[in-house]
Protein backbone atom coordinates (compact mmCIF):
# COMPACT_ATOMS: atom_id res chain seq x y z
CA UNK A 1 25.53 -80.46 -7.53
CA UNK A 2 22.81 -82.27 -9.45
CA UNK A 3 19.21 -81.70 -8.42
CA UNK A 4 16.31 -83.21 -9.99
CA UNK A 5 12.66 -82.05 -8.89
CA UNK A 6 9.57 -82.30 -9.96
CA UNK A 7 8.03 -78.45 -11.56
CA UNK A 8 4.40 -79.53 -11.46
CA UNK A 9 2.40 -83.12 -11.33
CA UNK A 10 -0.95 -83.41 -12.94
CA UNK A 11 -4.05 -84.09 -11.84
CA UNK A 12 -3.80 -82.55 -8.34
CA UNK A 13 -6.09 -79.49 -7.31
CA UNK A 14 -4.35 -76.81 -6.24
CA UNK A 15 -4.36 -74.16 -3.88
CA UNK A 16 -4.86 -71.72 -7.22
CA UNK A 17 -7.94 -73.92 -8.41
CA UNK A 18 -5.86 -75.25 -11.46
CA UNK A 19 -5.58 -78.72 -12.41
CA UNK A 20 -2.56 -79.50 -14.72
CA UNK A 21 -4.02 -82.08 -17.40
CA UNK A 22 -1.94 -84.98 -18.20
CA UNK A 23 0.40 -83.61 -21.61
CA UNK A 24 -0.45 -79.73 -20.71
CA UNK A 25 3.64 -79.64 -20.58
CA UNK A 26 4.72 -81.56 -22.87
CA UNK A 27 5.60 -78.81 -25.74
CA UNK A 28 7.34 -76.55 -23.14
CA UNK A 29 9.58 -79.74 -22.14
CA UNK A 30 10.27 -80.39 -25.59
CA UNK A 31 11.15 -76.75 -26.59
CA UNK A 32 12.27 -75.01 -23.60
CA UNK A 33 16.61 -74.60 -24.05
CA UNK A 34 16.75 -71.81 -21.42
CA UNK A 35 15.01 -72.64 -18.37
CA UNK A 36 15.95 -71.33 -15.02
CA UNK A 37 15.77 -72.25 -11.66
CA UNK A 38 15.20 -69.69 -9.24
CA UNK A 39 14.89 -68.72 -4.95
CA UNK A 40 10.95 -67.97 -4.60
CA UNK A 41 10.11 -66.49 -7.87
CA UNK A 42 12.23 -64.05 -7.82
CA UNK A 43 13.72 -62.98 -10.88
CA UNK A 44 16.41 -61.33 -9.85
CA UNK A 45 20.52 -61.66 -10.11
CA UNK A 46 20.88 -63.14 -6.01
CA UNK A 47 18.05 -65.59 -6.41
CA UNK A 48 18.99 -67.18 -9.38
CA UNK A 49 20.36 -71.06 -8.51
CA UNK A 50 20.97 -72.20 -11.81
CA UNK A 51 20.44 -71.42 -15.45
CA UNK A 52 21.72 -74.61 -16.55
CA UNK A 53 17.92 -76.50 -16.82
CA UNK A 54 16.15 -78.80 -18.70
CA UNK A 55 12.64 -80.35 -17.98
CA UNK A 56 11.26 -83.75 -19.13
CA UNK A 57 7.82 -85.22 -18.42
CA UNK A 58 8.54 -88.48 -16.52
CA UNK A 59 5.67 -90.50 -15.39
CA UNK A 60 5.59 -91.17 -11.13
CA UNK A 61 3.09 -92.75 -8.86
CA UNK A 62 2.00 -90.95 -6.64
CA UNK A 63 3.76 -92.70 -3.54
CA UNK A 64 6.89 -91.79 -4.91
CA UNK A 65 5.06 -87.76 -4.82
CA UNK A 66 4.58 -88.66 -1.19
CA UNK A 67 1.07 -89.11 -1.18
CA UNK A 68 -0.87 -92.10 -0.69
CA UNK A 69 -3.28 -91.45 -3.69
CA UNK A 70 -3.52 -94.71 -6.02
CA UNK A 71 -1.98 -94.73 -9.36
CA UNK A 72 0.28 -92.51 -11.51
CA UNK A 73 0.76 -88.87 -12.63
CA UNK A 74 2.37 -86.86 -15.42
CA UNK A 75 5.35 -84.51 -13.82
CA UNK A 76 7.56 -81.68 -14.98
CA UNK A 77 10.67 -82.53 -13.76
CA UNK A 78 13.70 -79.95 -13.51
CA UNK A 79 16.75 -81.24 -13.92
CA UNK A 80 19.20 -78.37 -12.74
CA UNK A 81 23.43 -78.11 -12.19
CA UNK A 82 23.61 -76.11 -9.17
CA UNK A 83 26.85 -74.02 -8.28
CA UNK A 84 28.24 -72.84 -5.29
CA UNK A 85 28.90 -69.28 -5.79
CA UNK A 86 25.95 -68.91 -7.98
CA UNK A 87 23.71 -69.10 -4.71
CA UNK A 88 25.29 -69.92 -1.42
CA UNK A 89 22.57 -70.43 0.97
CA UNK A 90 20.12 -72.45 -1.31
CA UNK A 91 22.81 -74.89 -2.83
CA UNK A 92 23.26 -75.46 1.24
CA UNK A 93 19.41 -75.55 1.36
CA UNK A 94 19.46 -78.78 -1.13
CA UNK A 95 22.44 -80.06 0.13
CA UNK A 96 20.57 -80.14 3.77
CA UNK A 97 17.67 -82.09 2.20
CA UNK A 98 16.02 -78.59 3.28
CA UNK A 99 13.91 -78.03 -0.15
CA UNK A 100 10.83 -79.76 -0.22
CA UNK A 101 8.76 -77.89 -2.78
CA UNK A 102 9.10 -76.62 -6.20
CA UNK A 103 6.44 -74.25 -8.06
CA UNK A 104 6.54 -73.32 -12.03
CA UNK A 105 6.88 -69.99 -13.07
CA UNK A 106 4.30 -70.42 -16.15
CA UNK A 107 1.80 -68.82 -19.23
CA UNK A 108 -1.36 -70.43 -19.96
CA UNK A 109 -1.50 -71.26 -23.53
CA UNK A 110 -5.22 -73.67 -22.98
CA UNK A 111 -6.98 -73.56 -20.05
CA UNK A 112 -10.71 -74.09 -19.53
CA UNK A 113 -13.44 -74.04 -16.37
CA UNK A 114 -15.22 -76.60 -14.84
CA UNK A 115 -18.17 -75.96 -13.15
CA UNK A 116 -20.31 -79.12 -11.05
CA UNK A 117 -23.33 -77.39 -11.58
CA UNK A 118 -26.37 -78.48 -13.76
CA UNK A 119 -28.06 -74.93 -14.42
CA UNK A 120 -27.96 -73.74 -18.05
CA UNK A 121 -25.92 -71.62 -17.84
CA UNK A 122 -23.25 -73.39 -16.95
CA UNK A 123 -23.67 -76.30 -19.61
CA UNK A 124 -20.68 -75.78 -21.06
CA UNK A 125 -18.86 -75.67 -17.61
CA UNK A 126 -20.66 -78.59 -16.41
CA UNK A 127 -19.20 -80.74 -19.78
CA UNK A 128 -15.75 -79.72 -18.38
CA UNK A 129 -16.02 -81.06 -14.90
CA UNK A 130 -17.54 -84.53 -16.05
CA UNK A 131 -14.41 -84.86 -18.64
CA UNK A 132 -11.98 -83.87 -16.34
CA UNK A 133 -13.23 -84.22 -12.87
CA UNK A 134 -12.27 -88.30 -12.50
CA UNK A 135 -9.18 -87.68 -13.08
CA UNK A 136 -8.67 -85.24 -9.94
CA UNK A 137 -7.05 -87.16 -6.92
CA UNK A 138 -7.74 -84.70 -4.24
CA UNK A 139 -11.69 -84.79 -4.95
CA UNK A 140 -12.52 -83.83 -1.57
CA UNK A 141 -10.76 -80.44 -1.90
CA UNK A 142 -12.41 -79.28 -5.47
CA UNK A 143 -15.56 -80.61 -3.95
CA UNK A 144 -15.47 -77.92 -1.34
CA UNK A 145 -15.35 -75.18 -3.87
CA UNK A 146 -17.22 -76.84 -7.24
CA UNK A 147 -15.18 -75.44 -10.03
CA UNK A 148 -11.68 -75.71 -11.20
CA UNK A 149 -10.05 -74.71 -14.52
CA UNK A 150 -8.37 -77.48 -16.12
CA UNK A 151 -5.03 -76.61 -17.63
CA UNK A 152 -4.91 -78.36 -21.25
CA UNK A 153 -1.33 -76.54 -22.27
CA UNK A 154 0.90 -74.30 -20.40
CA UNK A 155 4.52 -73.19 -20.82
CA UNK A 156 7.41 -73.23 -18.08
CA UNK A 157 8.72 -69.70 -17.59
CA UNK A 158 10.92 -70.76 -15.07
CA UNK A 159 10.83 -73.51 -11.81
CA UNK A 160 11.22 -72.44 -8.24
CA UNK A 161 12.85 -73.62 -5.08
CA UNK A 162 9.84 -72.45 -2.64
CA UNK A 163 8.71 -73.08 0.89
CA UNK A 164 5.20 -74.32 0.24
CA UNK A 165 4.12 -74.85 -3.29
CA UNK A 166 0.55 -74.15 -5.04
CA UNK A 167 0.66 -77.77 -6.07
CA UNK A 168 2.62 -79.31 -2.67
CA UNK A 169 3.62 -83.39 -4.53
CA UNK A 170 6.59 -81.37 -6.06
CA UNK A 171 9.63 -82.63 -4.07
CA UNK A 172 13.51 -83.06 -4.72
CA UNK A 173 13.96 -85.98 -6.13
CA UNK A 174 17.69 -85.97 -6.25
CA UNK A 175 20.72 -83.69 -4.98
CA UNK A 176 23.95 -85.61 -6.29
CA UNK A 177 27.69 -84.31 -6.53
CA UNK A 178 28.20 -83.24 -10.09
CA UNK A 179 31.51 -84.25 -12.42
């Protein structure tokens, strides 16, 4: 089979405290020629599902994400041929409809902090979260914490196939029958 997913969308606090700025994966997407797609993170010889991956940055609203947030977001999308015998039970799991979340495997090549707070010492940090701060959707969930760390570059490691992502508007987008 075919599956597309998206890796990662931008602009979305998540459950780590990272925001994933719009063209923080665009490198990786460009350069990556031996991405994998894996059960759960685990990096291991059973829970591989594919090694035949590519990623792309595709533009989606964020209805198509499933969410009812206004507007658009940068995604990593996996594009991944699944086989059978590679992985039994997940290539059932996407042919079910059963996979509902993806999470990247990554390395932070630019990341920063962003602090809503107006002491001096956190200046700097202050700077960060009025640059990057409107660009958040899910402001009333960084609001409940006040700082984030804005991810300006990052590199895919490898995409996973996992129950309940960091980042959860990072569905299948596609499982079709391959050639």
């Amino acid at each position: 089979i075919k599956v597309a997913a998206v890796s990662n969308s931008c602009n979305y606090f998540d459950s780590h405290g990272d925001v994933s700025i719009s063209g923080s994966w665009n490198r990786t997407a460009k350069n990556t020629k031996d991405g994998l797609h894996l059960q759960e993170h685990q990096m291991r010889f059973d829970k591989l599902i594919s090694d035949n991956v590519s990623f792309t940055v595709e533009n989606k609203t964020w209805k198509e994400l499933g969410y009812n947030y206004e507007g658009s977001t940068d995604c990593l999308v996996m594009y991944s041929q699944v086989e059978k015998e590679t992985n039994p039970f997940m290539f059932d799991r996407y042919v079910k409809g059963k996979v509902k979340n993806h999470s990247s495997g990554l390395r932070y090549v630019n990341i920063e902090m962003a602090v809503n707070n107006n002491a001096e010492w956190a200046k700097e940090e202050k700077a960060v979260w009025d640059k990057y701060y409107p660009m958040i959707v899910n402001k009333e969930d960084v609001d409940q914490v006040g700082f984030f760390y804005p991810v300006l570059e990052q590199k895919i490691i490898e995409n996973s196939a996992v129950l309940k992502g960091s980042n959860p508007a990072t569905p299948t987008i596609s499982v079709e029958p391959a050639d």
